[in-house]
C-alpha atoms as a PDB file:
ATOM      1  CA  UNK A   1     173.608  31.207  43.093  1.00  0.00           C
ATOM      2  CA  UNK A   2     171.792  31.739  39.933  1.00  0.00           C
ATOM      3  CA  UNK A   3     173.554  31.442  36.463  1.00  0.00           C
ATOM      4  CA  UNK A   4     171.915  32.485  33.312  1.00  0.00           C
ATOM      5  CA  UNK A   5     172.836  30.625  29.823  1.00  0.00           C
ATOM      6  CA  UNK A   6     172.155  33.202  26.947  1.00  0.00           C
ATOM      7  CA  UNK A   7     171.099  31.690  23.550  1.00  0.00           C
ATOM      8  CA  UNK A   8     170.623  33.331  20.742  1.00  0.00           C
ATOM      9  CA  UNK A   9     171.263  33.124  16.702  1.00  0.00           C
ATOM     10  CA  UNK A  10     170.761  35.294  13.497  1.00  0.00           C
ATOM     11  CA  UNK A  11     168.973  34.469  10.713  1.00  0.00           C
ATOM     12  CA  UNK A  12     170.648  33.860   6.953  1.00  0.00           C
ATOM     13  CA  UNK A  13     168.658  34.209   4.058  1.00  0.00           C
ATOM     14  CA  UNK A  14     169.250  34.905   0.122  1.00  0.00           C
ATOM     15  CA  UNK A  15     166.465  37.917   0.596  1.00  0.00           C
ATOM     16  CA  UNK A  16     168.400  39.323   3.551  1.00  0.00           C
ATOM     17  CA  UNK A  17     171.581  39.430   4.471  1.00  0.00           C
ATOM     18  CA  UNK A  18     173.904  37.072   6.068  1.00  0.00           C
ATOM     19  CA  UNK A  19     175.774  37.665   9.212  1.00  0.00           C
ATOM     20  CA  UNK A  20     174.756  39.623  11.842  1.00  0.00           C
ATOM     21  CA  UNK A  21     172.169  41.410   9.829  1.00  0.00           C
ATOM     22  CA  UNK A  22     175.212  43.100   7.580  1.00  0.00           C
ATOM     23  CA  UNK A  23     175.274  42.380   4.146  1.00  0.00           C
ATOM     24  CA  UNK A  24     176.692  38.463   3.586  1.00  0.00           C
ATOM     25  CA  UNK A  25     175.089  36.934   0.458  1.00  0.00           C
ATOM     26  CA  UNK A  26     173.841  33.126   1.708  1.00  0.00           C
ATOM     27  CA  UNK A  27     173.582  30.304  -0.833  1.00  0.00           C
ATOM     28  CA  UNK A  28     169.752  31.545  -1.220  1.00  0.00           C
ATOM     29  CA  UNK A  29     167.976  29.143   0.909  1.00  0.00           C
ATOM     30  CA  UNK A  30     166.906  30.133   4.623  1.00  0.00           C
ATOM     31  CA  UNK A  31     169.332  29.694   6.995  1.00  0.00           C
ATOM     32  CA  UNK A  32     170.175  29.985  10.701  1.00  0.00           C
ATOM     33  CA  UNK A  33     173.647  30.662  12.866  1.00  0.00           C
ATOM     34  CA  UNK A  34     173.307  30.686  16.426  1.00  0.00           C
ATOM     35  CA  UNK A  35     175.411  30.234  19.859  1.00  0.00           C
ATOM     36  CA  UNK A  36     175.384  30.065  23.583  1.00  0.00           C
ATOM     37  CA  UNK A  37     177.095  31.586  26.353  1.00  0.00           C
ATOM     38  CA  UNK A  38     177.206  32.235  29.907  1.00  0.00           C
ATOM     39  CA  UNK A  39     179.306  33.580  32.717  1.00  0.00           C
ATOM     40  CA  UNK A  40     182.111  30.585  32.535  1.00  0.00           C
ATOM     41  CA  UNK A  41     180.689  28.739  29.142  1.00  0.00           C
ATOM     42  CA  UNK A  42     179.984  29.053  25.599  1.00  0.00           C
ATOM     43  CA  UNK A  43     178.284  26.172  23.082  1.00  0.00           C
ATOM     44  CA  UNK A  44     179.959  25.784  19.556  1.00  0.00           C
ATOM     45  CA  UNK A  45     178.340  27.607  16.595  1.00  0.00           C
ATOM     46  CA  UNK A  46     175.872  26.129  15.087  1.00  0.00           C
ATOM     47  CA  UNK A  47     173.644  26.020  11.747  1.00  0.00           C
ATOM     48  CA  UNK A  48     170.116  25.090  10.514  1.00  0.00           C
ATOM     49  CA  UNK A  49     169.819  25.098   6.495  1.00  0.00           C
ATOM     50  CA  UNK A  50     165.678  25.639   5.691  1.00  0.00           C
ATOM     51  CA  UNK A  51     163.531  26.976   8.235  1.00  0.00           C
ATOM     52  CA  UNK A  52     164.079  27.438  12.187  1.00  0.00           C
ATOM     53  CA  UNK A  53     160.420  25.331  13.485  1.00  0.00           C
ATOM     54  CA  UNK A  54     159.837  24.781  17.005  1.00  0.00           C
ATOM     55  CA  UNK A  55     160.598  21.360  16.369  1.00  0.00           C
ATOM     56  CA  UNK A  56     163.721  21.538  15.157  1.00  0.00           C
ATOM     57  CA  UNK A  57     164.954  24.178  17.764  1.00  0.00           C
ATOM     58  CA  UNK A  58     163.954  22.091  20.105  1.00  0.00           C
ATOM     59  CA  UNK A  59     165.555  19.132  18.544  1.00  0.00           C
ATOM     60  CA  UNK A  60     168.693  20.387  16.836  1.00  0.00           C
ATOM     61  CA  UNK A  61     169.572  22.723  19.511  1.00  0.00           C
ATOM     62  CA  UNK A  62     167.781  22.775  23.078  1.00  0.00           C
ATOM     63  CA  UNK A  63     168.594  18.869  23.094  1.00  0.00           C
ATOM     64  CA  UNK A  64     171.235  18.164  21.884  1.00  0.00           C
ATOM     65  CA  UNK A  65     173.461  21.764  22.683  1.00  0.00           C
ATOM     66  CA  UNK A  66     171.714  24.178  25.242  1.00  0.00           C
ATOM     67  CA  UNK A  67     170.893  21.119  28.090  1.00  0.00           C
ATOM     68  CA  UNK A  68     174.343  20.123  28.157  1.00  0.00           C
ATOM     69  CA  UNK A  69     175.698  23.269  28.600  1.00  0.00           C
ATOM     70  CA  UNK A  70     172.890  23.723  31.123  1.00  0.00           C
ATOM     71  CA  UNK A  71     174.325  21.198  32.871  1.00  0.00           C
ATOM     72  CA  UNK A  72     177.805  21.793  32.225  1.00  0.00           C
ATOM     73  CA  UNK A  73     177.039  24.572  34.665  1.00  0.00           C
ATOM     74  CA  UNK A  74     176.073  22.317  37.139  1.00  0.00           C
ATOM     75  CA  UNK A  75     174.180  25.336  39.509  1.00  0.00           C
ATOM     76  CA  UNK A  76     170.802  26.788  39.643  1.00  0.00           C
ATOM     77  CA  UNK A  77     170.672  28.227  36.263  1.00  0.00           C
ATOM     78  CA  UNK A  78     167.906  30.499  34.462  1.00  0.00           C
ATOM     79  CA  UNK A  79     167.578  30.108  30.291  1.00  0.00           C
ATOM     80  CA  UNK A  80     167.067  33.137  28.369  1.00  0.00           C
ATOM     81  CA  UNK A  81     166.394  33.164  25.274  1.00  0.00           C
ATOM     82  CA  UNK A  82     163.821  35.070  22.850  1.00  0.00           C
ATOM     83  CA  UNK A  83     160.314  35.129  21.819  1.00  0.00           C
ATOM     84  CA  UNK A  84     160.972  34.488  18.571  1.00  0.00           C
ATOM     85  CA  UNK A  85     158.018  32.034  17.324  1.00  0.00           C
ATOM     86  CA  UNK A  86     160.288  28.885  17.009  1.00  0.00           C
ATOM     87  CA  UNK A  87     161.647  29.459  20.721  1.00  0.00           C
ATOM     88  CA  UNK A  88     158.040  29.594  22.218  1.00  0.00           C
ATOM     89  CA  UNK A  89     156.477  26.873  20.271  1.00  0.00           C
ATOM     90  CA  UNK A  90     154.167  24.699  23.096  1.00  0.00           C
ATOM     91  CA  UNK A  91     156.272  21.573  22.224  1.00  0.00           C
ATOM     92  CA  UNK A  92     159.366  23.615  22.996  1.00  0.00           C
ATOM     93  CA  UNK A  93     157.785  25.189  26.274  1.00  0.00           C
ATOM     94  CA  UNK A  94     156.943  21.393  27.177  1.00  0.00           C
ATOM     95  CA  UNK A  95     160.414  20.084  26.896  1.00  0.00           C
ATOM     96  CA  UNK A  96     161.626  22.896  28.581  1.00  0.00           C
ATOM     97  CA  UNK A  97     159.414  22.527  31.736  1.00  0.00           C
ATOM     98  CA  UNK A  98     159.689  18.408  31.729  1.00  0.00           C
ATOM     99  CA  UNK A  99     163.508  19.057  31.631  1.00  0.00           C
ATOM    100  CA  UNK A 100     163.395  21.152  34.486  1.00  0.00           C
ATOM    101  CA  UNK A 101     164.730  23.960  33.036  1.00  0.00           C
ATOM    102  CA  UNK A 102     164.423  27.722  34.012  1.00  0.00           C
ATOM    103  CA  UNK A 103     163.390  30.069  31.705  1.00  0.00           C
ATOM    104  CA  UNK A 104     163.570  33.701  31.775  1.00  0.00           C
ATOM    105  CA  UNK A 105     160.332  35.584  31.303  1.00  0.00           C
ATOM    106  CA  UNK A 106     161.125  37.776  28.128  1.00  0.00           C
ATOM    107  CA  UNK A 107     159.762  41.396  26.961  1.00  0.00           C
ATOM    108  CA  UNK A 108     158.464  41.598  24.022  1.00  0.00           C
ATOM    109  CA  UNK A 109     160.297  43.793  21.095  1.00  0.00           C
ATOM    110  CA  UNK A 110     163.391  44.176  23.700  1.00  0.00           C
ATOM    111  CA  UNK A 111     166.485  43.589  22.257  1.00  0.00           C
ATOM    112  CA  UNK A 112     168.450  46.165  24.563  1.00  0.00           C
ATOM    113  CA  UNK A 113     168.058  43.547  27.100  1.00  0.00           C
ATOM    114  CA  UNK A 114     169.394  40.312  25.295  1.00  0.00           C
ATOM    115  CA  UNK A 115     173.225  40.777  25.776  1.00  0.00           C
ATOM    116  CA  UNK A 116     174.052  37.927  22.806  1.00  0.00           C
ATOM    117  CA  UNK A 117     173.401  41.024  20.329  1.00  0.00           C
ATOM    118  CA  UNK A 118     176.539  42.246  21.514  1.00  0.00           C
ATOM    119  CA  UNK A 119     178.410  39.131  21.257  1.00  0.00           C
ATOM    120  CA  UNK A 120     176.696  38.773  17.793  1.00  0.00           C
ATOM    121  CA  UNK A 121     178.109  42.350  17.092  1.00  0.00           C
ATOM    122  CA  UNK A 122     181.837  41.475  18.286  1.00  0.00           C
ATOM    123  CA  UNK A 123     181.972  37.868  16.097  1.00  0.00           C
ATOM    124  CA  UNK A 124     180.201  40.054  13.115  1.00  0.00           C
ATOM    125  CA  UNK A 125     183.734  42.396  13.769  1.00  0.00           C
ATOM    126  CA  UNK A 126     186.255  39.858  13.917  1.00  0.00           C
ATOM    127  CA  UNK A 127     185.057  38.293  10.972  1.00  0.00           C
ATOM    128  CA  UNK A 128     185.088  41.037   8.787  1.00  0.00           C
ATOM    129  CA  UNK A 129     187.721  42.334   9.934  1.00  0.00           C
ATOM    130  CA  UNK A 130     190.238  39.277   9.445  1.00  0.00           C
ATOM    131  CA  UNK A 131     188.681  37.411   6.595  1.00  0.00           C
ATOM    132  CA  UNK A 132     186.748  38.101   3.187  1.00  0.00           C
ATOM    133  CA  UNK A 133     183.232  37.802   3.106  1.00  0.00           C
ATOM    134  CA  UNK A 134     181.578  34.478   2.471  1.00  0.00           C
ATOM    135  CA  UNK A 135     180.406  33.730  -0.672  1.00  0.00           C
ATOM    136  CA  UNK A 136     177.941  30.827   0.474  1.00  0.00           C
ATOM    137  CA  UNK A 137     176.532  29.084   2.908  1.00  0.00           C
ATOM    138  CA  UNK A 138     179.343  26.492   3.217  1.00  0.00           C
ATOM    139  CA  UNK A 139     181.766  29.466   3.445  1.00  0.00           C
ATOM    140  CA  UNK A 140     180.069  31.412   5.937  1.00  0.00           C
ATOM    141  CA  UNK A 141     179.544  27.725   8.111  1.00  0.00           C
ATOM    142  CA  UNK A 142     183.332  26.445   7.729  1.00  0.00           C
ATOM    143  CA  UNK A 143     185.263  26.800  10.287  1.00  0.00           C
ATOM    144  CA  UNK A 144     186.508  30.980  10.364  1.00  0.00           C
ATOM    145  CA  UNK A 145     183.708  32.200  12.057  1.00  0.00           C
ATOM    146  CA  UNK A 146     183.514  29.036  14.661  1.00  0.00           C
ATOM    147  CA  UNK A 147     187.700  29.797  15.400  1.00  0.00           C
ATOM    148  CA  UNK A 148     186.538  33.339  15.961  1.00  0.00           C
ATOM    149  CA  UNK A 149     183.958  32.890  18.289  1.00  0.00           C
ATOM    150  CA  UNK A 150     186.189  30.603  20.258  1.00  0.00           C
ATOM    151  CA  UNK A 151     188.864  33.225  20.329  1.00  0.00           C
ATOM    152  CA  UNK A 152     186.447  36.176  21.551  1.00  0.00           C
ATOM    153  CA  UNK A 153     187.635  35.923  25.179  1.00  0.00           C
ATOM    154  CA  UNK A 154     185.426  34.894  27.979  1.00  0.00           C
ATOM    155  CA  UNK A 155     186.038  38.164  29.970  1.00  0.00           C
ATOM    156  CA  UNK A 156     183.723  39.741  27.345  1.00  0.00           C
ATOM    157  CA  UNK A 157     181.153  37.560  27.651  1.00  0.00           C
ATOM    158  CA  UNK A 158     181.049  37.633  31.527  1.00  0.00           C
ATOM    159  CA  UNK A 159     181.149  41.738  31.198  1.00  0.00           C
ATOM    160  CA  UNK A 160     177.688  41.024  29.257  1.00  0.00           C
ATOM    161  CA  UNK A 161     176.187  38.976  31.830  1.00  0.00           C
ATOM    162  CA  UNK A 162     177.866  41.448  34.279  1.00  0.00           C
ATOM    163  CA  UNK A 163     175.555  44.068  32.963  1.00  0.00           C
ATOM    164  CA  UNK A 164     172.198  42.371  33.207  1.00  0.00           C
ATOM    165  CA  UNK A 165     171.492  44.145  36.317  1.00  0.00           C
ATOM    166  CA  UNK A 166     171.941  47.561  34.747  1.00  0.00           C
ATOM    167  CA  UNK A 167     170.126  46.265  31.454  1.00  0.00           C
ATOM    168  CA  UNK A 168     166.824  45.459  33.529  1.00  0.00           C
ATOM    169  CA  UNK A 169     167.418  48.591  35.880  1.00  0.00           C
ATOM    170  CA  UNK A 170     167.800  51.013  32.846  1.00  0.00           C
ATOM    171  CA  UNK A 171     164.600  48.907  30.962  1.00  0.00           C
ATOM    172  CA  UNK A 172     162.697  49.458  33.613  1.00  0.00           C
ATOM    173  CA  UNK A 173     163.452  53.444  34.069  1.00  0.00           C
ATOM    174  CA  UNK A 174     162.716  53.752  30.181  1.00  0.00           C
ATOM    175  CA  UNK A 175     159.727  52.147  31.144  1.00  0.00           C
ATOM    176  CA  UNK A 176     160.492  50.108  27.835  1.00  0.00           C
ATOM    177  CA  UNK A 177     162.053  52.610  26.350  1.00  0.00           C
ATOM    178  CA  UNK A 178     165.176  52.467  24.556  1.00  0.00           C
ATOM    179  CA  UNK A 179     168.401  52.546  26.076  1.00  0.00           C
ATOM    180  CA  UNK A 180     171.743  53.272  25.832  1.00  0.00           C
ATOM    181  CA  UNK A 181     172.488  49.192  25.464  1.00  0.00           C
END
């Protein structure tokens, strides 16, 4: 049986907007939130202050976070993640093939098919709806949104990787299309 582990984050930044890509003012220096799931598992939140490099996704998070939970899983399992330039970087390709590690071939410019925007989407609810907005960086990283992604039960997540069939099937119809996802 093949499992896949979903990663995913959003970036935080004084220019942008904090959160989910809604309207959070950050502390003003670049910043990055991201998380894990699959079927039976999710990693804790977690967050890179300055700039997301290859290097340090590899370092900060495939290493020390997404392998565990890779092998948490303990079964054939398939990574997806994005092509966002940090997640491709050669070094980062490298440790992902010496580790063993299967990774899902991604679209470009296809966010319909990564299901962690809809988990992003439900956390980006629960936060604003239970608790003010952050003020900061240290605010937005203590420990609300972390409870609230813990409490987001795991029958949503496994109705996201439940619809990866229909994702790809719908994807591929569109022939790249958008769709209703």
């Amino acid at each position: 049986m093949t499992v896949g582990l979903v990663c995913g984050g959003v970036r935080v930044s004084g220019t942008t907007t904090v959160w989910c890509r809604r309207g959070w003012p950050s502390a003003g220096a670049p910043s990055w939130c991201g998380g894990a799931f699959s079927f039976r598992h999710r990693t804790p939140l977690y967050y890179i202050v300055g700039n997301l490099t290859g290097q340090r996704y590899r370092d900060e998070i495939v290493a020390p976070l997404v392998l565990p939970a890779l092998h948490q899983i303990g079964v054939q399992v398939v990574f997806q993640d994005d092509n966002a330039t940090p997640h491709r970087a050669r070094l980062v390709n490298n440790f992902i093939q010496q580790a063993g590690v299967t990774r899902m071939n991604w679209p470009a410019c296809s966010p319909d098919f990564n299901p962690i925007e809809h988990l992003w989407d439900e956390l980006d609810r629960r936060v604003r709806n239970n608790h003010p907005p952050p003020r900061n960086l240290q605010q937005l990283s203590a420990s609300v949104p972390a409870n609230e992604w813990q409490a987001i039960p795991q029958a949503f997540c496994r109705k996201l990787v439940n619809s990866m069939r229909n994702r790809t099937a719908e994807g591929i119809a569109k022939r790249g299309g958008h769709t209703h996802y």
